[in-house]
PDB file of N, CA and C in Angstrom:
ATOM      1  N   UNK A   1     -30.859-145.384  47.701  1.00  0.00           N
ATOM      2  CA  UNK A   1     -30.335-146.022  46.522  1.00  0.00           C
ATOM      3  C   UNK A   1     -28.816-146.118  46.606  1.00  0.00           C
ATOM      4  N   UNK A   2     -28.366-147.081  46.333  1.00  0.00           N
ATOM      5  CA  UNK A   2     -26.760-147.435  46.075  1.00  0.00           C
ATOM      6  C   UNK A   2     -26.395-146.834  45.033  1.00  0.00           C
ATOM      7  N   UNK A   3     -25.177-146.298  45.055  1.00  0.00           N
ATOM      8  CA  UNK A   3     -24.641-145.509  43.976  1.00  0.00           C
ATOM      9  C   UNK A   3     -23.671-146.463  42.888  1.00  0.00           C
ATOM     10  N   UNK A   4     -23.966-146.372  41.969  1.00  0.00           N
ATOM     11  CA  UNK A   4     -22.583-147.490  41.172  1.00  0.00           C
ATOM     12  C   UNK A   4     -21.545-146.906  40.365  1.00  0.00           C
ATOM     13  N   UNK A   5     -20.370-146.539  40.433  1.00  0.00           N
ATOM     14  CA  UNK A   5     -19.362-146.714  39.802  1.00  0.00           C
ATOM     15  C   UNK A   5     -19.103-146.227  38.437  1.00  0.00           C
ATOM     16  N   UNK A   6     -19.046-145.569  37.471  1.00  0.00           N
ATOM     17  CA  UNK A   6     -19.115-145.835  36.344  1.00  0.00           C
ATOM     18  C   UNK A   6     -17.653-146.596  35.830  1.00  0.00           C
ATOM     19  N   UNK A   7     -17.793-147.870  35.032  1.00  0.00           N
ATOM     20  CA  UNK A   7     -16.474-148.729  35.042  1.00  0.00           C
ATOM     21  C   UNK A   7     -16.063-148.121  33.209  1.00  0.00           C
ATOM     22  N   UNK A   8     -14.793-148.364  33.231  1.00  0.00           N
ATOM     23  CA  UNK A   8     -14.096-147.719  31.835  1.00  0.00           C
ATOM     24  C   UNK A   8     -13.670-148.931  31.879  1.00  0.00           C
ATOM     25  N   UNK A   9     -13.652-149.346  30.661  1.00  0.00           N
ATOM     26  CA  UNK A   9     -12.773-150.277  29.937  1.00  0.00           C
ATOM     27  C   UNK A   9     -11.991-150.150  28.910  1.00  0.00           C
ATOM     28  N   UNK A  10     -10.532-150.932  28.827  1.00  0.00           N
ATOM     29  CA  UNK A  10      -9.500-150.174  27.786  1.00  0.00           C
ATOM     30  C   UNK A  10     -10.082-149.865  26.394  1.00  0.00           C
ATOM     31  N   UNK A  11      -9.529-149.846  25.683  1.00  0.00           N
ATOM     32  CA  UNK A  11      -9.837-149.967  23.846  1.00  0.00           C
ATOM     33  C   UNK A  11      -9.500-151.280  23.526  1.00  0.00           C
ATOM     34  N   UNK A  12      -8.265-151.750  23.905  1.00  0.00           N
ATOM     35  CA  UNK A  12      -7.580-153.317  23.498  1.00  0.00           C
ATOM     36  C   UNK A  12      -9.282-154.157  24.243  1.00  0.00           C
ATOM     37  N   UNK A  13      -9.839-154.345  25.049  1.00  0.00           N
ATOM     38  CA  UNK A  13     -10.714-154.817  25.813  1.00  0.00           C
ATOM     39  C   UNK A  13     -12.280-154.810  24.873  1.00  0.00           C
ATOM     40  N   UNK A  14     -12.202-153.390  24.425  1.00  0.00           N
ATOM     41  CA  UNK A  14     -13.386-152.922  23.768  1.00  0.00           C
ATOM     42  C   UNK A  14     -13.228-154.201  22.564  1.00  0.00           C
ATOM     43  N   UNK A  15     -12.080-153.746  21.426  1.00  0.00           N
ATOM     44  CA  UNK A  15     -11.813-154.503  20.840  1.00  0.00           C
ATOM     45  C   UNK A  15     -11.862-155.700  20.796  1.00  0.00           C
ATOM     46  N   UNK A  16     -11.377-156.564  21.590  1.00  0.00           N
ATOM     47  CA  UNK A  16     -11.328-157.684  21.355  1.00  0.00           C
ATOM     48  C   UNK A  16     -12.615-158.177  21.990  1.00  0.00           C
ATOM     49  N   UNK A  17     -13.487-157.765  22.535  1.00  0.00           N
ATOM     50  CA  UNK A  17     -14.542-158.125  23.090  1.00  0.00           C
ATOM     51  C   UNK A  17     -15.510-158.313  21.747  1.00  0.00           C
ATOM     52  N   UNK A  18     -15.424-157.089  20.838  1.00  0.00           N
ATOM     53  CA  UNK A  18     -16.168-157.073  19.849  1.00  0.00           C
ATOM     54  C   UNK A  18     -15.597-157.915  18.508  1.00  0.00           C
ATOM     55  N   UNK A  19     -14.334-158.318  18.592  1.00  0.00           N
ATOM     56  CA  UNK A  19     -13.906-159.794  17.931  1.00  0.00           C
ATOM     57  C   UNK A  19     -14.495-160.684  18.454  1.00  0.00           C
ATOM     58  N   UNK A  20     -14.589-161.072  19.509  1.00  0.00           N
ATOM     59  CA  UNK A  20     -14.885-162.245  19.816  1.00  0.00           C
ATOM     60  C   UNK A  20     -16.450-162.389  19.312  1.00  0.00           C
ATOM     61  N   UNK A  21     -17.332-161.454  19.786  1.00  0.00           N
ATOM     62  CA  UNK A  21     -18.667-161.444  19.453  1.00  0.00           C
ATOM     63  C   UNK A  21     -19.130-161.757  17.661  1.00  0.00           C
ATOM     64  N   UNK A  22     -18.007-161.020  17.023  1.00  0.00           N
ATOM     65  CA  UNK A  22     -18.359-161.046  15.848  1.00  0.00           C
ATOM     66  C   UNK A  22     -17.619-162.727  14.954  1.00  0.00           C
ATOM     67  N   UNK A  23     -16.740-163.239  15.513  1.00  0.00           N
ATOM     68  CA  UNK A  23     -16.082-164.228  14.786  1.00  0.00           C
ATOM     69  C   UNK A  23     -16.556-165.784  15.487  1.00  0.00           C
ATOM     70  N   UNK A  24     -17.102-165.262  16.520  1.00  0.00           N
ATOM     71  CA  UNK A  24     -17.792-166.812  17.562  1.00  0.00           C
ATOM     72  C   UNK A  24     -18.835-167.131  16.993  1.00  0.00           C
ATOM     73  N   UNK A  25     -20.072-166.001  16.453  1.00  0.00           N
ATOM     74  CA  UNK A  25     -21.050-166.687  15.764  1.00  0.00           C
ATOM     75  C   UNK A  25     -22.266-166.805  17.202  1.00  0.00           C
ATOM     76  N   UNK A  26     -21.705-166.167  18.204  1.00  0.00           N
ATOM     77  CA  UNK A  26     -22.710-166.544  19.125  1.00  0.00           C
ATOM     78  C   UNK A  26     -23.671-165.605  19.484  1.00  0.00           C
ATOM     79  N   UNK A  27     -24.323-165.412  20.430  1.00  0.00           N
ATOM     80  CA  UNK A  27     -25.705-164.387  19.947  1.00  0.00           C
ATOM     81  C   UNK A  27     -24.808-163.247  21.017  1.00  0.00           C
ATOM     82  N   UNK A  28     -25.422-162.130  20.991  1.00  0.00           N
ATOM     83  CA  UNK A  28     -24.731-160.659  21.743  1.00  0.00           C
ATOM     84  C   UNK A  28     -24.887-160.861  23.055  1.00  0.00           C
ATOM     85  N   UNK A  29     -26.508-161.186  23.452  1.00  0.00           N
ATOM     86  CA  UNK A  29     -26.487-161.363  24.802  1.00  0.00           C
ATOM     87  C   UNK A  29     -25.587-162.489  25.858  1.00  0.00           C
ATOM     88  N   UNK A  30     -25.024-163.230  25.147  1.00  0.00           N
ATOM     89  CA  UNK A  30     -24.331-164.066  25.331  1.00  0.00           C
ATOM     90  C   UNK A  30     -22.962-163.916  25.979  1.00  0.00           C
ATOM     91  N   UNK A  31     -22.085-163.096  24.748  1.00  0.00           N
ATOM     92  CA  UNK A  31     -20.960-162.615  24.902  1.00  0.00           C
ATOM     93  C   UNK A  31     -20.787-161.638  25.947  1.00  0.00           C
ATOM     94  N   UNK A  32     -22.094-160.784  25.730  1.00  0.00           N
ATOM     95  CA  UNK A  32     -22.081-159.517  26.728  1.00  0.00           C
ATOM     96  C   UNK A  32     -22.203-160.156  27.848  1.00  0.00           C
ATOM     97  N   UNK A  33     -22.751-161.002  28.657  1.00  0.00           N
ATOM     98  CA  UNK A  33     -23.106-161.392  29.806  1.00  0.00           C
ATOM     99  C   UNK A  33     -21.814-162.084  30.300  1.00  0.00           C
ATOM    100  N   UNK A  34     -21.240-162.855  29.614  1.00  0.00           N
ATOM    101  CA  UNK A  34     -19.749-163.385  29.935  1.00  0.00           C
ATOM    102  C   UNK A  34     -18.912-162.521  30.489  1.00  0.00           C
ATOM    103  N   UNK A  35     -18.810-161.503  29.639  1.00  0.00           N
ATOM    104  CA  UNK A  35     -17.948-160.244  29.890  1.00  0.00           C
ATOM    105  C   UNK A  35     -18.671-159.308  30.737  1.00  0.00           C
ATOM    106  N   UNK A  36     -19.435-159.670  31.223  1.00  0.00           N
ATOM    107  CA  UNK A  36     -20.002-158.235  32.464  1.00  0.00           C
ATOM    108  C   UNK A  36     -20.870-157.136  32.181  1.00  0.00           C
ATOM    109  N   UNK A  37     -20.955-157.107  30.910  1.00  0.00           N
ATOM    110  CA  UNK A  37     -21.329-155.647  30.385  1.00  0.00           C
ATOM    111  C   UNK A  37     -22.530-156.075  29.684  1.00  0.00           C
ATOM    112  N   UNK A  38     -23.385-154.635  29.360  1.00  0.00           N
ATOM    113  CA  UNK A  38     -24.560-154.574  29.165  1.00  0.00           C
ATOM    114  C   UNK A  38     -24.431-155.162  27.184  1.00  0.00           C
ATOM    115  N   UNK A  39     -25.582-155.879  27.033  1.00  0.00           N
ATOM    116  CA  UNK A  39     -25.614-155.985  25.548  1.00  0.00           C
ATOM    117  C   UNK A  39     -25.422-154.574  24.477  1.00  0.00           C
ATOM    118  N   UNK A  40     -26.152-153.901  25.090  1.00  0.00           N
ATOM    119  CA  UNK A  40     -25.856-152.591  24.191  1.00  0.00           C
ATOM    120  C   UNK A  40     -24.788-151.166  24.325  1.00  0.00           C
ATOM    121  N   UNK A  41     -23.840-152.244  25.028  1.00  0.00           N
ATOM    122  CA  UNK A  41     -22.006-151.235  25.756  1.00  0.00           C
ATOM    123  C   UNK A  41     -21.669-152.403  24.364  1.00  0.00           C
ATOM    124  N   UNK A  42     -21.647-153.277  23.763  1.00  0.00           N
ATOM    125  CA  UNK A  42     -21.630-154.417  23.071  1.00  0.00           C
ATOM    126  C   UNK A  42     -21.198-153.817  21.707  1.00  0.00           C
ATOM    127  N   UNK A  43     -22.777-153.320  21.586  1.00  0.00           N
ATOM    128  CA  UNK A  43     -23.567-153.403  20.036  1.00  0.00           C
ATOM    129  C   UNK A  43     -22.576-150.870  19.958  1.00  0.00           C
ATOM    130  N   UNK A  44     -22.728-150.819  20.795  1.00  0.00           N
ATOM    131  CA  UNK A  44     -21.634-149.299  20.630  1.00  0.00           C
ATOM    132  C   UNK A  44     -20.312-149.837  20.382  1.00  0.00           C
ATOM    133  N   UNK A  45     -19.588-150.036  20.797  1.00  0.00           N
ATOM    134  CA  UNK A  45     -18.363-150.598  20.788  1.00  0.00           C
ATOM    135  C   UNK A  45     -18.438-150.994  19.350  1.00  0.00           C
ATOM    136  N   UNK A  46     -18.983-151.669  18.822  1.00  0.00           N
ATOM    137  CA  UNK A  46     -18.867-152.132  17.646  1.00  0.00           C
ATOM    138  C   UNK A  46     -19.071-151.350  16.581  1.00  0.00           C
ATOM    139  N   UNK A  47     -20.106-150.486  17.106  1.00  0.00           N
ATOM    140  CA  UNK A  47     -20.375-149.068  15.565  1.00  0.00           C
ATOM    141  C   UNK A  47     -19.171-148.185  15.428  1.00  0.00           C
ATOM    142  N   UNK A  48     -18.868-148.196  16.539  1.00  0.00           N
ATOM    143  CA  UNK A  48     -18.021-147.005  16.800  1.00  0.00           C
ATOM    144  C   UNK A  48     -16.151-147.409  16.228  1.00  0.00           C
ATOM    145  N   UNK A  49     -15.879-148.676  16.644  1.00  0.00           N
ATOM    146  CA  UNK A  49     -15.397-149.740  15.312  1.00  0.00           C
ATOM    147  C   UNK A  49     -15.213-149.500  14.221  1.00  0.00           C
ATOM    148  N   UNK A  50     -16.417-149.363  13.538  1.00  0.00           N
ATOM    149  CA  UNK A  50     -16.721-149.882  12.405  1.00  0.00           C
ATOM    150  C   UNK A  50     -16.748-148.739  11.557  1.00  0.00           C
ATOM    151  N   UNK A  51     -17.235-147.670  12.571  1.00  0.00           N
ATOM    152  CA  UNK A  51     -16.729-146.143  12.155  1.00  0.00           C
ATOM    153  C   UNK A  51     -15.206-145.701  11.684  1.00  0.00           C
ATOM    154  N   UNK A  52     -14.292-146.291  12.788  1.00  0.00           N
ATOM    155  CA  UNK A  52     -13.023-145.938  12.791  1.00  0.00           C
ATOM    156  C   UNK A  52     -11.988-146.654  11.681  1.00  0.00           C
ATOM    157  N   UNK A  53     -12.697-148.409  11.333  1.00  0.00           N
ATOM    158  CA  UNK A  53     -11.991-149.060  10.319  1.00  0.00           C
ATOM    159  C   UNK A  53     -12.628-149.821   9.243  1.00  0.00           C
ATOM    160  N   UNK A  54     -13.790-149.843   9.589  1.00  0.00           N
ATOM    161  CA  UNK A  54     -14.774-150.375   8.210  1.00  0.00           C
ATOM    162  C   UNK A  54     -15.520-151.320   8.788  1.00  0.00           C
ATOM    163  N   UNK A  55     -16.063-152.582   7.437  1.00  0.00           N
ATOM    164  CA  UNK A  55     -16.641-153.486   8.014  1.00  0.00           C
ATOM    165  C   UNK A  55     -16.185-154.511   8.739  1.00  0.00           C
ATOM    166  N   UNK A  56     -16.712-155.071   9.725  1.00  0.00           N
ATOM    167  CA  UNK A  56     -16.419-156.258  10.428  1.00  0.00           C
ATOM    168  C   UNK A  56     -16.070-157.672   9.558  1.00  0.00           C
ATOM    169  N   UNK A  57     -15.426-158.437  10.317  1.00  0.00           N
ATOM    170  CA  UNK A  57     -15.277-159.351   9.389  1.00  0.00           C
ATOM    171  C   UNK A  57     -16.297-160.649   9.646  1.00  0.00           C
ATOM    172  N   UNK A  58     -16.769-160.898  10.555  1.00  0.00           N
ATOM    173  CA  UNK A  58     -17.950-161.098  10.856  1.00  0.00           C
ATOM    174  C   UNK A  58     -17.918-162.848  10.727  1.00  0.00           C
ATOM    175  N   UNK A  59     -18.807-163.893  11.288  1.00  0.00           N
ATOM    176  CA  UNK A  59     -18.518-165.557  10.652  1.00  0.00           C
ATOM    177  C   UNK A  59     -18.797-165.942   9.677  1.00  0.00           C
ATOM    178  N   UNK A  60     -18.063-166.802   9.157  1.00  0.00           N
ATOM    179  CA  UNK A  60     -17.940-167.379   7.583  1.00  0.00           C
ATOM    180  C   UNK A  60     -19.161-168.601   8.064  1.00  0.00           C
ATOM    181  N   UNK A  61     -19.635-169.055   6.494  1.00  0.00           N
ATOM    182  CA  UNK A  61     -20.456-170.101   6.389  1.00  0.00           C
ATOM    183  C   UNK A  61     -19.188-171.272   6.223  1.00  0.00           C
ATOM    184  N   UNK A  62     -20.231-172.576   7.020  1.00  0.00           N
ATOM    185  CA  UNK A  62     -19.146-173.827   6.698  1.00  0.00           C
ATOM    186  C   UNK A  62     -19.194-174.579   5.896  1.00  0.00           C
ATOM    187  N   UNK A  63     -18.606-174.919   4.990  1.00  0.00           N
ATOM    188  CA  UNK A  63     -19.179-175.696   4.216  1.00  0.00           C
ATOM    189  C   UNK A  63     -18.825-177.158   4.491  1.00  0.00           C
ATOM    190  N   UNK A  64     -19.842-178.012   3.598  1.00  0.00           N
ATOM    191  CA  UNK A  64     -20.323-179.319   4.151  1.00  0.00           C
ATOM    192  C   UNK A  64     -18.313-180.082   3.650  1.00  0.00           C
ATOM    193  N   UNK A  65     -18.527-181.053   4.519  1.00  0.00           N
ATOM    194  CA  UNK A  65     -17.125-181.837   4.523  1.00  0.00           C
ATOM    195  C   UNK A  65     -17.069-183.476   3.688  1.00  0.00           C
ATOM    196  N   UNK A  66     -16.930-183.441   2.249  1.00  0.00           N
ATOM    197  CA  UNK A  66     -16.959-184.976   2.208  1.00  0.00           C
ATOM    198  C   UNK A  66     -16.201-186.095   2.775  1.00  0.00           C
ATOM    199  N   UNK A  67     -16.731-187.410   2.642  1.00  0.00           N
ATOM    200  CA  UNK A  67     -15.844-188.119   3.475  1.00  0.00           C
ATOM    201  C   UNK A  67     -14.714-188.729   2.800  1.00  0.00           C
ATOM    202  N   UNK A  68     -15.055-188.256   0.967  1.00  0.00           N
ATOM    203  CA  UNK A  68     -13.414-189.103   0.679  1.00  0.00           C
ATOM    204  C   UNK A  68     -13.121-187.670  -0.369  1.00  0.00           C
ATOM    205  N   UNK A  69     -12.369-187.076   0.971  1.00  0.00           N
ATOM    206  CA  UNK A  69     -11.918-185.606  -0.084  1.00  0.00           C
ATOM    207  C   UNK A  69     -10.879-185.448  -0.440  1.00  0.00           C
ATOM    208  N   UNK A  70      -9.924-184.856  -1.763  1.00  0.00           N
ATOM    209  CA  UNK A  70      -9.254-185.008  -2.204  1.00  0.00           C
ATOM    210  C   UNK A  70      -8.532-184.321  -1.601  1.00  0.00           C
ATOM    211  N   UNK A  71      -6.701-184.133  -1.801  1.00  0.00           N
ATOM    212  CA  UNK A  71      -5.610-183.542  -1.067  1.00  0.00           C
ATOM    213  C   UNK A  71      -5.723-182.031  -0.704  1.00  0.00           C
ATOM    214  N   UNK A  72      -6.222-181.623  -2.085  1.00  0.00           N
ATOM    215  CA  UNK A  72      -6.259-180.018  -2.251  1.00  0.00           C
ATOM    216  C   UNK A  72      -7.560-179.794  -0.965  1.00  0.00           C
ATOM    217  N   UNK A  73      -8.377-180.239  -1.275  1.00  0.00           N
ATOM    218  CA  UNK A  73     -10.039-180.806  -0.136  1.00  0.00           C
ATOM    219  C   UNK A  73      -9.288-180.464   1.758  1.00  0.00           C
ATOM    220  N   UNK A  74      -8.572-181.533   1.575  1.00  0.00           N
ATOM    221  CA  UNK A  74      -7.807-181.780   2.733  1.00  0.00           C
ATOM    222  C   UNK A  74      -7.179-180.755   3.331  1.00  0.00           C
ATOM    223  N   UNK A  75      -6.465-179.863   2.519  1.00  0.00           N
ATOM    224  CA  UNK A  75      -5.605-179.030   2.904  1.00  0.00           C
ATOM    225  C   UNK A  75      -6.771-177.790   3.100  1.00  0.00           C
ATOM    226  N   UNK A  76      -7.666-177.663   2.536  1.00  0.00           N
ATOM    227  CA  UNK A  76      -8.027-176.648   2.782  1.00  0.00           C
ATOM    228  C   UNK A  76      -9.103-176.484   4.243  1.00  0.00           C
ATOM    229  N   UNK A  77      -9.480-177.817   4.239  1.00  0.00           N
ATOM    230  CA  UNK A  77      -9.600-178.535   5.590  1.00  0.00           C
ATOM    231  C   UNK A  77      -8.869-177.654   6.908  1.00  0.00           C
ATOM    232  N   UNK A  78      -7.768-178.350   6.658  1.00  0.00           N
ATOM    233  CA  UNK A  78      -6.857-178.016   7.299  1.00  0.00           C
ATOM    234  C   UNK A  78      -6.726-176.510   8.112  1.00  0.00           C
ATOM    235  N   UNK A  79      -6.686-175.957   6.751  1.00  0.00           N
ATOM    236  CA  UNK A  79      -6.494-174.445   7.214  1.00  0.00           C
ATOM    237  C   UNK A  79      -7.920-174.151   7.639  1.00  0.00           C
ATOM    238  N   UNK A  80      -8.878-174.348   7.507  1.00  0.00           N
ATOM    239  CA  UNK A  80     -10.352-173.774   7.940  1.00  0.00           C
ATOM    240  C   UNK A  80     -10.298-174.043   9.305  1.00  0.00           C
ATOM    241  N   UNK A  81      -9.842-175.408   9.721  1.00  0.00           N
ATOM    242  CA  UNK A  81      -9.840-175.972  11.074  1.00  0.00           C
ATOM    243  C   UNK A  81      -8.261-174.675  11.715  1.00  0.00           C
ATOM    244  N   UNK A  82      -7.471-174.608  11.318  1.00  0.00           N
ATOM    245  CA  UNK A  82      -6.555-174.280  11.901  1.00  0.00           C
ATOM    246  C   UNK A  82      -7.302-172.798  12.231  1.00  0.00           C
ATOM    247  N   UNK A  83      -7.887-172.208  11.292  1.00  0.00           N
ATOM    248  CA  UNK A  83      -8.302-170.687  11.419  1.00  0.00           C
ATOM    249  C   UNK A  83      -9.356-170.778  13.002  1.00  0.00           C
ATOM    250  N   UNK A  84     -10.270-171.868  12.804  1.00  0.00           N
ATOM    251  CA  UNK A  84     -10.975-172.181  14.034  1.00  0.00           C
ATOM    252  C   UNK A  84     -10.237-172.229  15.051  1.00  0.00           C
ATOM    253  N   UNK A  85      -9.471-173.186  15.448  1.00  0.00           N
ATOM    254  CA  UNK A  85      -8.239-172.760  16.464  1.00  0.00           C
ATOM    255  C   UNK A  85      -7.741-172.001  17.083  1.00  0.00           C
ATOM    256  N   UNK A  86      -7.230-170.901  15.847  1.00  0.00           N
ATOM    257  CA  UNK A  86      -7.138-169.598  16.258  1.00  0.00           C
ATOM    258  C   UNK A  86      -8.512-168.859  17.263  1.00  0.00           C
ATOM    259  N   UNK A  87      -8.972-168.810  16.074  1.00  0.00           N
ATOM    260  CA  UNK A  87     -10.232-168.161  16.803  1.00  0.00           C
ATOM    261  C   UNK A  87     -10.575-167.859  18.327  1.00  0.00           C
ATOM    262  N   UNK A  88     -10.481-169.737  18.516  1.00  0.00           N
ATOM    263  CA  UNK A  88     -11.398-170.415  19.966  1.00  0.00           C
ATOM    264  C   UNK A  88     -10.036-169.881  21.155  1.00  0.00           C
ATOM    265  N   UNK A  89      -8.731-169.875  20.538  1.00  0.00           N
ATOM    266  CA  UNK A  89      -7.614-169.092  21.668  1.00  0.00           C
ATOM    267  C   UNK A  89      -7.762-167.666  21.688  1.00  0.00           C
ATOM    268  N   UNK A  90      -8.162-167.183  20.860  1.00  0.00           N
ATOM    269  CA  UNK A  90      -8.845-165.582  20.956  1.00  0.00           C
ATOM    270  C   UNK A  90      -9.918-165.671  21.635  1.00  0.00           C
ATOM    271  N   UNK A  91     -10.775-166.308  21.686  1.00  0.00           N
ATOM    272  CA  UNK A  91     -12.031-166.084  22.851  1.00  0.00           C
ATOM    273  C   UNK A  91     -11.384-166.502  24.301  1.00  0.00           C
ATOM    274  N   UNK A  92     -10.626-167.290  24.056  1.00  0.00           N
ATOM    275  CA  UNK A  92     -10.179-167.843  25.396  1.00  0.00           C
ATOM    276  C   UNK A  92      -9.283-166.894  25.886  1.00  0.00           C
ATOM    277  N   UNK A  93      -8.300-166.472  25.035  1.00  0.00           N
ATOM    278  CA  UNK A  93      -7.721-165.276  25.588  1.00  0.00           C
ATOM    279  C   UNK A  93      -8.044-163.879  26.235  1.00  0.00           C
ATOM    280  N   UNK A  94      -9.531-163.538  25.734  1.00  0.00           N
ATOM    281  CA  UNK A  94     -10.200-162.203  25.716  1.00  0.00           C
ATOM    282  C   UNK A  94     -10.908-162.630  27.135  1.00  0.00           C
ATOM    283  N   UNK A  95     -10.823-163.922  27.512  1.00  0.00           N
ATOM    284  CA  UNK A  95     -11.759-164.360  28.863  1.00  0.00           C
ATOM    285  C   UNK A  95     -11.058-164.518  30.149  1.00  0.00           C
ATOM    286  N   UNK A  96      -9.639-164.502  29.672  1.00  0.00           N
ATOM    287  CA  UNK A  96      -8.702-164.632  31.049  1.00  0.00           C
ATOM    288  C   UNK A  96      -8.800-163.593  31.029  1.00  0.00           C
ATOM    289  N   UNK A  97      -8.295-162.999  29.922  1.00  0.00           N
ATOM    290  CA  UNK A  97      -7.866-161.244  30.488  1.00  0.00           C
ATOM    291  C   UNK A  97      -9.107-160.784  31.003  1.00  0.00           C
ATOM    292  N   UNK A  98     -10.742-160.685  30.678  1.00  0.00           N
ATOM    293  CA  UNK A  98     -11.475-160.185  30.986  1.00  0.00           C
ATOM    294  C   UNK A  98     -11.669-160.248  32.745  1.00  0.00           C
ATOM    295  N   UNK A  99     -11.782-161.645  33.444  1.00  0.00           N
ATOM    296  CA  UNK A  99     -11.229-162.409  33.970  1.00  0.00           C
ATOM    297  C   UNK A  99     -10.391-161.466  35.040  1.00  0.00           C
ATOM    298  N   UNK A 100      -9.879-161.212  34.635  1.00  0.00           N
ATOM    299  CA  UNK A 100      -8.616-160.584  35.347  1.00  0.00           C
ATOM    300  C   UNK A 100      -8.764-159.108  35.670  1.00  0.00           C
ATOM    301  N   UNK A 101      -9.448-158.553  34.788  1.00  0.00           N
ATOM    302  CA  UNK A 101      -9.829-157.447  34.692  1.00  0.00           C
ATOM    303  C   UNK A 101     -10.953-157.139  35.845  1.00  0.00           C
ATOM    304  N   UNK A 102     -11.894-158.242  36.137  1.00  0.00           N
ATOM    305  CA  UNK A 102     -12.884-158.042  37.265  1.00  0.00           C
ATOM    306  C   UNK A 102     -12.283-158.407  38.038  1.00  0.00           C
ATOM    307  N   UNK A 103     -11.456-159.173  38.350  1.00  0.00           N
ATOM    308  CA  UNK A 103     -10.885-159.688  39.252  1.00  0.00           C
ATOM    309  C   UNK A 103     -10.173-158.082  40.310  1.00  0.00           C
ATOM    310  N   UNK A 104      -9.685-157.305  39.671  1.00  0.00           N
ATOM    311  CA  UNK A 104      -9.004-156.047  39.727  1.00  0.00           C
ATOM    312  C   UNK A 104     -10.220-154.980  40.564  1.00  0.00           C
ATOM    313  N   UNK A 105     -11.345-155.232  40.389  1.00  0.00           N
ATOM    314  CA  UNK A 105     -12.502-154.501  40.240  1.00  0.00           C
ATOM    315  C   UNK A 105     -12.643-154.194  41.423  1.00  0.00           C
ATOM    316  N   UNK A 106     -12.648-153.151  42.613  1.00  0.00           N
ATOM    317  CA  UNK A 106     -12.763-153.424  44.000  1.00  0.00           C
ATOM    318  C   UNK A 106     -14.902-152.932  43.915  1.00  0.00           C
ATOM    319  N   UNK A 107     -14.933-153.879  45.083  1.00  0.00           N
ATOM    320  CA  UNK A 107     -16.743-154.020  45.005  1.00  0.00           C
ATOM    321  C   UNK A 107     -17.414-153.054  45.694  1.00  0.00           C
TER     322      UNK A 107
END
């Protein structure tokens, strides 16, 4: 039998791994598989979280968009889309670095 490694990963890593999972909306096995790690190194990370600062903030529902919406409508538009933005550079960010992090990994 081959022996494997046991791999540590930072806290900043833990963290943001378990942002991303929780604000993408996408399923666990998903995220976990992107990032290397087992679904349930995932679903710990996150209790253990949640232990230390409360609840998650977890994805918002969207609500429907009319097509002739008023300014206030618009603006709030705006910011929902801008918050998305954010978001999608936080996943993208958590994927270089992750990224980088295996990259580091000797085999």
């Amino acid at each position: 039998m081959a022996s494997t490694t046991k791999r540590r990963f930072t806290d900043e890593f833990k963290r943001e791994a378990v942002a991303l999972w929780e604000t993408s909306g996408r399923p666990q096995t998903e995220i976990a598989g992107e990032l290397g790690i087992m679904p349930t190194m995932l679903r710990r990370w996150q209790r253990k979280l949640q232990e230390s600062s409360g609840p998650p903030a977890g994805p918002t529902a969207k609500p429907p968009v009319s097509t002739m919406a008023s300014p206030a409508d618009q603006a709030s538009e705006i910011a929902k889309l801008r918050r998305e933005l954010d978001r999608a550079r936080m996943e993208r960010d958590i994927l270089k670095k992750a990224v980088g992090i295996f990259a580091e990994m000797p085999r």
